[in-house]
N, C-alpha and C. Protein backbone atom coordinates (compact mmCIF):
# COMPACT_ATOMS: atom_id res chain seq x y z
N UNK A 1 58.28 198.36 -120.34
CA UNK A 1 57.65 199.32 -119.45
C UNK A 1 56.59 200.14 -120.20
N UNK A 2 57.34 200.80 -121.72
CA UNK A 2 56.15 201.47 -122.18
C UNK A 2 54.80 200.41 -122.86
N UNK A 3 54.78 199.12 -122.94
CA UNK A 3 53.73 198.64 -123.37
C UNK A 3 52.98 198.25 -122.30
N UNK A 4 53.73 198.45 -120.69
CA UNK A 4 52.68 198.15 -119.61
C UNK A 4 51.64 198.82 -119.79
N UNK A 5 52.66 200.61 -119.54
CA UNK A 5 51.79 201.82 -119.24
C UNK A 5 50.36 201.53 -120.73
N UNK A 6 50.66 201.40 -121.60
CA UNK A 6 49.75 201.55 -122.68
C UNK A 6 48.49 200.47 -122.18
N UNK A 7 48.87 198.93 -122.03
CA UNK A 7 48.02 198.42 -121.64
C UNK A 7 47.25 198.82 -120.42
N UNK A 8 47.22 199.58 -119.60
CA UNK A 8 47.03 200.38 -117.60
C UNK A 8 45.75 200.66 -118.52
N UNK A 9 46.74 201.97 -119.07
CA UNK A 9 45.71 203.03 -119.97
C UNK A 9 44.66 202.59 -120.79
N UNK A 10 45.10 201.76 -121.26
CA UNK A 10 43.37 201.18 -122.21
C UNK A 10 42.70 200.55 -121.60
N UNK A 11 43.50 199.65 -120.22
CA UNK A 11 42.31 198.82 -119.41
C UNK A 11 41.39 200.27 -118.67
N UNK A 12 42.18 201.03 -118.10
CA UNK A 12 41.40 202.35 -117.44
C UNK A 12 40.43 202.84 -118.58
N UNK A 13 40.74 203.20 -119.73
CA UNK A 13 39.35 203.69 -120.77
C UNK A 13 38.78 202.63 -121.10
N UNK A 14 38.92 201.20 -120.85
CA UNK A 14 37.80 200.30 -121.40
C UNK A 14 36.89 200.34 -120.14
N UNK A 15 37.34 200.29 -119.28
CA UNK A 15 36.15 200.23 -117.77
C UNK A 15 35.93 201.85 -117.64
N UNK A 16 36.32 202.78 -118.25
CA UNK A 16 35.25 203.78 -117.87
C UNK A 16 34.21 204.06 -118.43
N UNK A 17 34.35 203.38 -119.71
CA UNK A 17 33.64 203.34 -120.89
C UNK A 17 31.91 201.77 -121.02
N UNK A 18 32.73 201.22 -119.61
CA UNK A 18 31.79 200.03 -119.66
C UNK A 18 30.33 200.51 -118.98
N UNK A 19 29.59 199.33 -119.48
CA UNK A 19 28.39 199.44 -118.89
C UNK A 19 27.94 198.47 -118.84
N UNK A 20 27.08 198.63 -117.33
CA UNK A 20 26.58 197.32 -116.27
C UNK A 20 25.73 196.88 -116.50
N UNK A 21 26.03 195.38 -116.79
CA UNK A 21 24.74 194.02 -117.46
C UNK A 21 24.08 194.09 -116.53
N UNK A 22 24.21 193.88 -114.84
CA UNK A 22 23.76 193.54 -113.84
C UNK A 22 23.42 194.31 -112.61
N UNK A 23 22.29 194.51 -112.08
CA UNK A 23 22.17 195.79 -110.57
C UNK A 23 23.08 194.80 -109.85
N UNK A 24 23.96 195.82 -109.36
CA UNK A 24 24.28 195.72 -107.89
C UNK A 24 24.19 196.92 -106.96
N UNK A 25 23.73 196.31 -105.31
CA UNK A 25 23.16 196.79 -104.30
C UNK A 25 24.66 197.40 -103.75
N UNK A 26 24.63 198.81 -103.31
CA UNK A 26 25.57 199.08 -102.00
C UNK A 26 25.25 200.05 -101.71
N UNK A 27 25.66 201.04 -100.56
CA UNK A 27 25.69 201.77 -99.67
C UNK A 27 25.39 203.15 -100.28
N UNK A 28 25.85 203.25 -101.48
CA UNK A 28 25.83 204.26 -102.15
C UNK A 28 24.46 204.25 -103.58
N UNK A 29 23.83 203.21 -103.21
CA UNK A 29 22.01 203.16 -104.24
C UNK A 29 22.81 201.54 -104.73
N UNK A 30 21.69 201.69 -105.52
CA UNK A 30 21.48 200.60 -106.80
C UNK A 30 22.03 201.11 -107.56
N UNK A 31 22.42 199.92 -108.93
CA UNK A 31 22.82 200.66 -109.69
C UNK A 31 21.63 201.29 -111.26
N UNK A 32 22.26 202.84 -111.13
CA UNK A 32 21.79 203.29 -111.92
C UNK A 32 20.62 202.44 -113.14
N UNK A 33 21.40 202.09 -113.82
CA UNK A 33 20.83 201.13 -115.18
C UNK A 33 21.72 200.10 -115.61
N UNK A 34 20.93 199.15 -116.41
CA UNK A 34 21.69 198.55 -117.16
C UNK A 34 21.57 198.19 -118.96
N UNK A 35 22.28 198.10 -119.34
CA UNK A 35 22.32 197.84 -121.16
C UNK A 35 22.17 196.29 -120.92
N UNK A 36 21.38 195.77 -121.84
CA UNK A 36 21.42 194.75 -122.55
C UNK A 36 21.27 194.75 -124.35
N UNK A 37 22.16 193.63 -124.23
CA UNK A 37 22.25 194.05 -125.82
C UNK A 37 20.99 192.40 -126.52
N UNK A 38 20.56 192.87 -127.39
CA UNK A 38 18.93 191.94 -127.58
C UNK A 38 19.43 192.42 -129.34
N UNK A 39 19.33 191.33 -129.75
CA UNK A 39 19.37 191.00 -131.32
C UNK A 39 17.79 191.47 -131.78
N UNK A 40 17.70 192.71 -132.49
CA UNK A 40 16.38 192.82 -133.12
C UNK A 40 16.24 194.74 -133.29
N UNK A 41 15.35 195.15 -133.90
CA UNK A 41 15.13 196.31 -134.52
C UNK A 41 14.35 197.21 -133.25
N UNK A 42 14.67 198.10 -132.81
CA UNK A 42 14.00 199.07 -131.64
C UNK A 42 12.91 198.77 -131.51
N UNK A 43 11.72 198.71 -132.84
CA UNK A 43 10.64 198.60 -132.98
C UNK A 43 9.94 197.49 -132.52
N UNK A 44 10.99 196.17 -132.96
CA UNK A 44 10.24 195.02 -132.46
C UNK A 44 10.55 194.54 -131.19
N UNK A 45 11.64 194.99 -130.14
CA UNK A 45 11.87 195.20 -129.44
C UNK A 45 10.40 196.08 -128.46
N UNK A 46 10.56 197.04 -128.88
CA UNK A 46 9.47 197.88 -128.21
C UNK A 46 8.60 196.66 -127.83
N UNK A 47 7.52 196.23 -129.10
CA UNK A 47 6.40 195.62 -129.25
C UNK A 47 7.00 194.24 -128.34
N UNK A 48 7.94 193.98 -128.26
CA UNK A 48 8.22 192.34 -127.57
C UNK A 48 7.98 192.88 -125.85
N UNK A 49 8.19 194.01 -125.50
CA UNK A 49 8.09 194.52 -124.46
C UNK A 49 6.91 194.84 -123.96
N UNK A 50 6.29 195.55 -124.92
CA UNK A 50 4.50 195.86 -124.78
C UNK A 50 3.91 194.54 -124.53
N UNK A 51 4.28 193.35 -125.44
CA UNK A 51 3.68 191.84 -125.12
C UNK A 51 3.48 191.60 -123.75
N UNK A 52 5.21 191.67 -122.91
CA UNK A 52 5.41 191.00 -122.02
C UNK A 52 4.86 191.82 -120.77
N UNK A 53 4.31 193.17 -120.91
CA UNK A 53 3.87 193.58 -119.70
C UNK A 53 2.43 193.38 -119.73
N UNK A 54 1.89 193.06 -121.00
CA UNK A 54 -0.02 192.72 -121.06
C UNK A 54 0.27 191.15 -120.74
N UNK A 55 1.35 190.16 -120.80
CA UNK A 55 1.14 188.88 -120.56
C UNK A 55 1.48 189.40 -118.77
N UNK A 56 2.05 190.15 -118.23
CA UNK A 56 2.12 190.19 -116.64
C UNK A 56 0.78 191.20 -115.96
N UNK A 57 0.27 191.58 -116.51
CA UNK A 57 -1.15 192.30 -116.14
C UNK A 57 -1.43 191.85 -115.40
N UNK A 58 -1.80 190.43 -114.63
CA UNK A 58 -2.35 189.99 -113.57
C UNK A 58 -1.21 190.36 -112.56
N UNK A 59 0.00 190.57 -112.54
CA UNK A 59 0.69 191.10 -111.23
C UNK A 59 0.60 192.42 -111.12
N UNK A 60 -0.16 193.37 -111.45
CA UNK A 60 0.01 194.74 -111.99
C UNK A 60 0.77 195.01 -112.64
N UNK A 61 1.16 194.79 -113.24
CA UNK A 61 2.37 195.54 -114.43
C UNK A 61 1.21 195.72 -115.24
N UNK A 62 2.07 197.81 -115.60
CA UNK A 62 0.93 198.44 -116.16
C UNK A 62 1.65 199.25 -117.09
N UNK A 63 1.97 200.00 -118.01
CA UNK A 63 2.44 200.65 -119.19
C UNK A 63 2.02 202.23 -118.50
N UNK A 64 3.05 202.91 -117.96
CA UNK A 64 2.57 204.25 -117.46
C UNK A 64 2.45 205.20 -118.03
N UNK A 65 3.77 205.70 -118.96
CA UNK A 65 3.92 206.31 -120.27
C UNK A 65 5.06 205.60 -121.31
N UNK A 66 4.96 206.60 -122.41
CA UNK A 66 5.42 205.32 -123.23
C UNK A 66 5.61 206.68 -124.78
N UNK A 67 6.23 206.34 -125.40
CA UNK A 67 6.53 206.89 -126.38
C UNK A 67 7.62 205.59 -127.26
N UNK A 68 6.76 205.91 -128.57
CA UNK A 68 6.42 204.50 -129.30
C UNK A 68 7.91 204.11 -129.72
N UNK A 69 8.15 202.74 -129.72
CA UNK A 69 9.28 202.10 -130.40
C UNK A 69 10.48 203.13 -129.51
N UNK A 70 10.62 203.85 -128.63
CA UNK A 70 11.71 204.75 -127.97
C UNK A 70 11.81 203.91 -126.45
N UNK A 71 10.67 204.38 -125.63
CA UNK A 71 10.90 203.74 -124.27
C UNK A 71 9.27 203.86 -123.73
N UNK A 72 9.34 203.41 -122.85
CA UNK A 72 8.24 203.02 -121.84
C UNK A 72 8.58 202.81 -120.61
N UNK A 73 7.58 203.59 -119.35
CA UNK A 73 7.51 203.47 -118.40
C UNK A 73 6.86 202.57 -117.55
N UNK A 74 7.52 201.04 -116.78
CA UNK A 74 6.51 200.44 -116.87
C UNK A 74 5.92 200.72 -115.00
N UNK A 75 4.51 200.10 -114.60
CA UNK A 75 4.73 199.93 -113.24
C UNK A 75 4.50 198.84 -112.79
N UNK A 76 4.94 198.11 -111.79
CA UNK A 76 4.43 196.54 -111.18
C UNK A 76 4.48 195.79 -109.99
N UNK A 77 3.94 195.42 -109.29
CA UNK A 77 3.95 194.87 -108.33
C UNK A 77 4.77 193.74 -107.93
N UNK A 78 5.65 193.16 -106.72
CA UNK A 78 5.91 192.21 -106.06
C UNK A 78 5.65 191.27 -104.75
N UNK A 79 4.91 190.39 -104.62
CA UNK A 79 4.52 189.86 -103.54
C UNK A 79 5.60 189.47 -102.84
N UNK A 80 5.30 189.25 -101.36
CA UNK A 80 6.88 188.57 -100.43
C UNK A 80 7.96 189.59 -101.09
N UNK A 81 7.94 190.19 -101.41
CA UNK A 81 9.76 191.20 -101.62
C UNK A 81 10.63 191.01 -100.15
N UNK A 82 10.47 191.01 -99.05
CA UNK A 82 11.39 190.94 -97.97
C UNK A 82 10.59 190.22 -96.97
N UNK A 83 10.94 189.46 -96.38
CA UNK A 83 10.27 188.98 -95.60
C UNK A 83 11.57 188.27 -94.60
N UNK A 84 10.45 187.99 -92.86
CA UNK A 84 11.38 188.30 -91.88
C UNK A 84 10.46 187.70 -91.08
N UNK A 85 11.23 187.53 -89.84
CA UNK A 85 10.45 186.51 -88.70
C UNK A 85 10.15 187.60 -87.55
N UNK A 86 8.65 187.35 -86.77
CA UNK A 86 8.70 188.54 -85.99
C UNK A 86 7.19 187.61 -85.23
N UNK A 87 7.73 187.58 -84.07
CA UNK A 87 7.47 187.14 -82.87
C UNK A 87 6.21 185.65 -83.09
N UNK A 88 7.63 184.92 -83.97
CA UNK A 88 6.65 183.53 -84.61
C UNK A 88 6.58 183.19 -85.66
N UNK A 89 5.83 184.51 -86.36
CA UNK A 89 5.06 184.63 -87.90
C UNK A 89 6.50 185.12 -89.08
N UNK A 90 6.05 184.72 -89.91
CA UNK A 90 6.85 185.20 -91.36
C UNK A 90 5.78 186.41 -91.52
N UNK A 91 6.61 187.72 -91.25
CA UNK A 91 5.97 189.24 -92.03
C UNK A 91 6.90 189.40 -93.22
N UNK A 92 5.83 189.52 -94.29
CA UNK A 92 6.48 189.66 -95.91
C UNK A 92 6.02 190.96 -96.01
N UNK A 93 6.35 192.14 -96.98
CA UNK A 93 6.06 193.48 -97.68
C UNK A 93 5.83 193.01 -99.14
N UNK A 94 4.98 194.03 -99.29
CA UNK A 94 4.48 194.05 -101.07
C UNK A 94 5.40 194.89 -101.65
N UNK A 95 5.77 195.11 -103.14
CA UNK A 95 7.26 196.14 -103.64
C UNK A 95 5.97 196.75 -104.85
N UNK A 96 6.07 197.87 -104.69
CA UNK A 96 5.46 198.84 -105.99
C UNK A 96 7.22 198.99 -106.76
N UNK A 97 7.56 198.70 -107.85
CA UNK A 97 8.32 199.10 -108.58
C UNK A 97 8.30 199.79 -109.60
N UNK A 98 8.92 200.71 -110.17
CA UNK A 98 8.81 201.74 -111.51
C UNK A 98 10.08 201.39 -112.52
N UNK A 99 9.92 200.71 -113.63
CA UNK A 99 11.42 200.37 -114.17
C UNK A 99 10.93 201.26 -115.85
N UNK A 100 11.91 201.75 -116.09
CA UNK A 100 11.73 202.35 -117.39
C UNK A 100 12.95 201.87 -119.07
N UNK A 101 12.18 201.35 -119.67
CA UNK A 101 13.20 200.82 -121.17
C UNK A 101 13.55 201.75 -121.90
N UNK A 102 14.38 202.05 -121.95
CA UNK A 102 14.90 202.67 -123.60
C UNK A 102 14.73 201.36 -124.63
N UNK A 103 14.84 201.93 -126.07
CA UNK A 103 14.74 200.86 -127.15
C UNK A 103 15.95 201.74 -127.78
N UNK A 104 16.97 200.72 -128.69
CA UNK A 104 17.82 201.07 -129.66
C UNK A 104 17.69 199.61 -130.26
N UNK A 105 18.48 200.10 -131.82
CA UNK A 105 18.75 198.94 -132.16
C UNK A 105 19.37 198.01 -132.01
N UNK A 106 19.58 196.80 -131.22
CA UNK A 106 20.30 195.63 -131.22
C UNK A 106 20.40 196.20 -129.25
N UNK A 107 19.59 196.57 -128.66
CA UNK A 107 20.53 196.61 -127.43
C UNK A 107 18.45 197.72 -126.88
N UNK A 108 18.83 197.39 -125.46
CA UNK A 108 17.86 198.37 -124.61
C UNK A 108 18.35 198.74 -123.71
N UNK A 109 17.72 199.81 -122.94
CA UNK A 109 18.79 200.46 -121.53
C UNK A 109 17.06 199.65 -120.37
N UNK A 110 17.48 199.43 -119.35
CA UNK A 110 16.87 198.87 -117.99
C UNK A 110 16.94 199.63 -116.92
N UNK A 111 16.25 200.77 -116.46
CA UNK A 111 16.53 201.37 -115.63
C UNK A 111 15.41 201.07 -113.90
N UNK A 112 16.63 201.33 -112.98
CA UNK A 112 15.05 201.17 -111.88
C UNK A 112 15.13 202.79 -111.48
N UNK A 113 13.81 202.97 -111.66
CA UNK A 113 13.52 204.52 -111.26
C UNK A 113 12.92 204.68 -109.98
N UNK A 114 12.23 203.47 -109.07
CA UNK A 114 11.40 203.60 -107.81
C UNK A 114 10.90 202.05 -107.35
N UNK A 115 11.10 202.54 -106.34
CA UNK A 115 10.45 201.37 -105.72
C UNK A 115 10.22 201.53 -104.27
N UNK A 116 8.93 200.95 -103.74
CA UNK A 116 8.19 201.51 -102.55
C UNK A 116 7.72 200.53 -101.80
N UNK A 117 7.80 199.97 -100.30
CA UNK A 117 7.50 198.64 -99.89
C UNK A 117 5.99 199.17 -99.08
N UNK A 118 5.51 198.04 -98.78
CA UNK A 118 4.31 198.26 -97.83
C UNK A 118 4.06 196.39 -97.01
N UNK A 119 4.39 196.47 -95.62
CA UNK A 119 4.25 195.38 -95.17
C UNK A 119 2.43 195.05 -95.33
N UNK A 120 2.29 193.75 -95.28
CA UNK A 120 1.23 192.92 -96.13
C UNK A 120 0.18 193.37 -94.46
N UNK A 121 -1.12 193.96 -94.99
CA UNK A 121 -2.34 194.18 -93.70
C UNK A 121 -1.52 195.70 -93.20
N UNK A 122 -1.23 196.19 -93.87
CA UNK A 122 -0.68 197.14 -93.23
C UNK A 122 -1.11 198.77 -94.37
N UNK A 123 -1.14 200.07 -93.74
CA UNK A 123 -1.57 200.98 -94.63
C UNK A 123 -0.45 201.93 -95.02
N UNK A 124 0.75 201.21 -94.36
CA UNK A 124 2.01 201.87 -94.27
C UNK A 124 2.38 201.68 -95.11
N UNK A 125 3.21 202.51 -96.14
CA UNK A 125 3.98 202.53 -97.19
C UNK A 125 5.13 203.05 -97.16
N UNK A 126 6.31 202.48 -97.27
CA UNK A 126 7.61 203.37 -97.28
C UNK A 126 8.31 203.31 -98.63
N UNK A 127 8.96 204.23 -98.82
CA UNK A 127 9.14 204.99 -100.71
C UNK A 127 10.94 205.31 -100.53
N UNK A 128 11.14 204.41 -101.23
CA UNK A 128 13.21 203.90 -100.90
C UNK A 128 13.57 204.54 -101.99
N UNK A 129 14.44 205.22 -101.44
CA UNK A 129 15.67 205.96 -101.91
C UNK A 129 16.71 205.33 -102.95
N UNK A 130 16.45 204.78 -103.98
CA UNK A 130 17.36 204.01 -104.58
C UNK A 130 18.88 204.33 -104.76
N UNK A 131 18.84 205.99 -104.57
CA UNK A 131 20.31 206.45 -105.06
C UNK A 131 21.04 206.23 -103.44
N UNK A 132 20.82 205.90 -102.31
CA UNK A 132 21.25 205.84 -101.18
C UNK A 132 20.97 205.03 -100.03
N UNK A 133 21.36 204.36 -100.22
CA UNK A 133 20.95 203.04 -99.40
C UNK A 133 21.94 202.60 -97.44
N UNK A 134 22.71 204.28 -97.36
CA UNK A 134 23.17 204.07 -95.88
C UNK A 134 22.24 203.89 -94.59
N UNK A 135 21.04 203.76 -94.71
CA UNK A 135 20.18 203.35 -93.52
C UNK A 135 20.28 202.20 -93.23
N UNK A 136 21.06 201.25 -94.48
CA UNK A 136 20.59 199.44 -93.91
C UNK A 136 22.23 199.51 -93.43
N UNK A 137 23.25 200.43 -93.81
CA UNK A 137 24.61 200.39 -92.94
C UNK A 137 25.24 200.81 -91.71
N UNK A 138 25.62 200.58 -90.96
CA UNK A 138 26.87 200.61 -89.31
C UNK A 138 27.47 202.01 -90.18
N UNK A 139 27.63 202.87 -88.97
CA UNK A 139 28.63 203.90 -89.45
C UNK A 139 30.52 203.00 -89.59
N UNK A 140 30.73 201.83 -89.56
CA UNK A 140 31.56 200.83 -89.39
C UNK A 140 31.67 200.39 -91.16
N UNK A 141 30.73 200.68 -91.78
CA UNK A 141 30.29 200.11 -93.51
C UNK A 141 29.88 198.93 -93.43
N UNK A 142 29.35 198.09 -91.83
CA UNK A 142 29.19 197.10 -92.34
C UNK A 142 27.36 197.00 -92.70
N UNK A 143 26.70 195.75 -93.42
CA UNK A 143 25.54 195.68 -93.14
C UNK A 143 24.49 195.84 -91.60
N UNK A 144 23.87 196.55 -91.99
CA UNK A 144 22.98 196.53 -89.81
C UNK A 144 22.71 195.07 -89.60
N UNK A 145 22.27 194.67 -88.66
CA UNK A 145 22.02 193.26 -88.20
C UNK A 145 20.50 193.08 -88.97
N UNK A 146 20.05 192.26 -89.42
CA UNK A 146 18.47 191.74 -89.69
C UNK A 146 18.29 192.38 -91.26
N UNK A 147 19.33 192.95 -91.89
CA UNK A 147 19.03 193.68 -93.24
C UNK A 147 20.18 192.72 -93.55
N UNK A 148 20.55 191.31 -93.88
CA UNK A 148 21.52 190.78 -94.74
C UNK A 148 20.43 189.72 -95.84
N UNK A 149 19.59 190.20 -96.00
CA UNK A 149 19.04 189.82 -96.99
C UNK A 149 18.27 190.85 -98.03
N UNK A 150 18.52 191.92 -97.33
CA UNK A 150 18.08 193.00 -97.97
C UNK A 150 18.80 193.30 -99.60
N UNK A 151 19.97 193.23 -99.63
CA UNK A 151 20.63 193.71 -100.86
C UNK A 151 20.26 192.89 -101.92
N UNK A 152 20.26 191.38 -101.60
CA UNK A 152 19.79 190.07 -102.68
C UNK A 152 18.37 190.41 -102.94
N UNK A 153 17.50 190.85 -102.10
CA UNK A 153 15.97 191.39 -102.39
C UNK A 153 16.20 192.09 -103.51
N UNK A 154 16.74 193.31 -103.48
CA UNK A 154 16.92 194.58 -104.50
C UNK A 154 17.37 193.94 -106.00
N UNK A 155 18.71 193.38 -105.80
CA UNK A 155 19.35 192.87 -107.32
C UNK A 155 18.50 191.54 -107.91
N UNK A 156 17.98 190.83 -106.90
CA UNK A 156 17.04 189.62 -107.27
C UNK A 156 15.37 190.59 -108.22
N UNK A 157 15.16 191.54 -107.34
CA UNK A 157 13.98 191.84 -108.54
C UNK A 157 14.08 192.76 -109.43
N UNK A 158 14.71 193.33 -109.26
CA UNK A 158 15.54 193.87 -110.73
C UNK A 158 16.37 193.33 -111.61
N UNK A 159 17.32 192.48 -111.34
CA UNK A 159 17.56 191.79 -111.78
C UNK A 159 16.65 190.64 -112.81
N UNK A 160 15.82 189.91 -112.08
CA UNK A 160 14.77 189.45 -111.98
C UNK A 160 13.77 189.66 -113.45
N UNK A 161 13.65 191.00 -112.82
CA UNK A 161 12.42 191.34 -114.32
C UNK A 161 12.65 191.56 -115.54
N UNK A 162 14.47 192.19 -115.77
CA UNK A 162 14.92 192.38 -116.71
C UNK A 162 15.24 190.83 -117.28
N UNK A 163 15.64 189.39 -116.93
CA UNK A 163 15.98 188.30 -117.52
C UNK A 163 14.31 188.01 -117.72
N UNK A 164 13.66 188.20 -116.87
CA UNK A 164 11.97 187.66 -117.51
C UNK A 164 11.75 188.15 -118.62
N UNK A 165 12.32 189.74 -118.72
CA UNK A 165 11.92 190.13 -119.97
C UNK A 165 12.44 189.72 -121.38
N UNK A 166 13.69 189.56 -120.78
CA UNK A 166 14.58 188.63 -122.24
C UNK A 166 13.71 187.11 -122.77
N UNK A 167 13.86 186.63 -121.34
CA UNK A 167 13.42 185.25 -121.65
C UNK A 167 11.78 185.22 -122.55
N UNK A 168 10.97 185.90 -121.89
CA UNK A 168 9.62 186.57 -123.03
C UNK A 168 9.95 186.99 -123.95
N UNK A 169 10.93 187.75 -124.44
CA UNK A 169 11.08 188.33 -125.53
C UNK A 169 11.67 186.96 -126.68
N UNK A 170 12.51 186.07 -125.97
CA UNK A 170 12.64 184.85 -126.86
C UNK A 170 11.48 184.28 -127.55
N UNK A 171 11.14 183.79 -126.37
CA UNK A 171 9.95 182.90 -126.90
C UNK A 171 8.65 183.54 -127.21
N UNK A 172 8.82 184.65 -127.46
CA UNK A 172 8.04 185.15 -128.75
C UNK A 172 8.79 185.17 -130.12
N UNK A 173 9.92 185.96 -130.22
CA UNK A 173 10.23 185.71 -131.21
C UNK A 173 10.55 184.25 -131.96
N UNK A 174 10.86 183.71 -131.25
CA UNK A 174 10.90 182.40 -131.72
C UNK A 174 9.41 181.80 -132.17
N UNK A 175 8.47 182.25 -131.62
CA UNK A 175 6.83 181.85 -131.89
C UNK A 175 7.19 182.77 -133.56
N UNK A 176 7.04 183.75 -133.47
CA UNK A 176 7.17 184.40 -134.80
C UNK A 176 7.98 184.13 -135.54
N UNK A 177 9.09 183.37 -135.90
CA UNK A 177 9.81 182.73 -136.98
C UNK A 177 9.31 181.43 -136.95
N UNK A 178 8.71 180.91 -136.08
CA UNK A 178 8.34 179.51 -136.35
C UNK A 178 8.57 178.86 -137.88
């Protein structure tokens, strides 16, 4: 009995203590951030990061602020982010996103700080609430009808940019040990 309770107790301080590889979408925002842990020195880290947003420049991704080898603010665009059928036609929205890096050694933090849709021919812009996401829910908790693709949108491009960024960050470094 007493080696249950001990094991309860350390599984309860190992998950309070954890932190999330992956966004997930619910009712209550996105999630906050995530850690990834990346083999390499803050510094070159930083610079593998600075690479990969001048190699995405043609989607807008732009370096907003930035304080060196620590973190950077980046900003960038998404084409098609949601898209939906409406009387015939496929209507897609454009995504302004704001994601910001920490740098440490051996590891970076991934945060989404904003993100803002604007359907495509349109001058409308709407600016989402990341920490609260009960508008796409039924007072019931379930999803509303026509938003069940909405949540895979959110974790797909956040998700999304943070593995692009790994995967760039490889194959540079790997160019540089060649």
């Amino acid at each position: 009995m007493r080696l249950r309770m001990i094991l309860l107790m350390s599984f309860f301080v190992t998950s309070l203590f954890s932190q999330e590889t992956e966004f997930k979408f619910s009712k209550d925002g996105l999630t906050d951030f995530i850690v990834v842990n990346y083999d390499g020195s803050a510094k070159d880290t930083y610079n593998r990061a600075l690479a990969w947003v001048k190699e995405n420049s043609k989607k807008g991704y732009k370096v907003t602020s930035s304080v060196e080898n620590e973190k950077m603010t980046i900003e960038g665009g998404k084409e098609n982010f949601l898209c939906s059928k409406a009387g015939g036609t496929n209507v897609c929205t454009y995504a302004t996103f704001t994601i910001e890096i920490s740098f440490k050694d051996g590891k970076y933090k991934f945060e989404a700080v904003g993100l803002s849709e604007k359907p495509n021919n349109s001058i409308n812009t709407v600016v989402h609430n990341l920490n609260d996401f009960s508008e796409y829910y039924d007072k019931d908790g379930s999803l509303k009808k026509y938003k069940d693709d909405v949540p895979a949108a959110y974790e797909s491009l956040f998700n999304g940019l943070s593995k692009d960024l790994v995967t760039f960050m490889d194959k540079k470094k790997k160019a540089e040990n060649w």
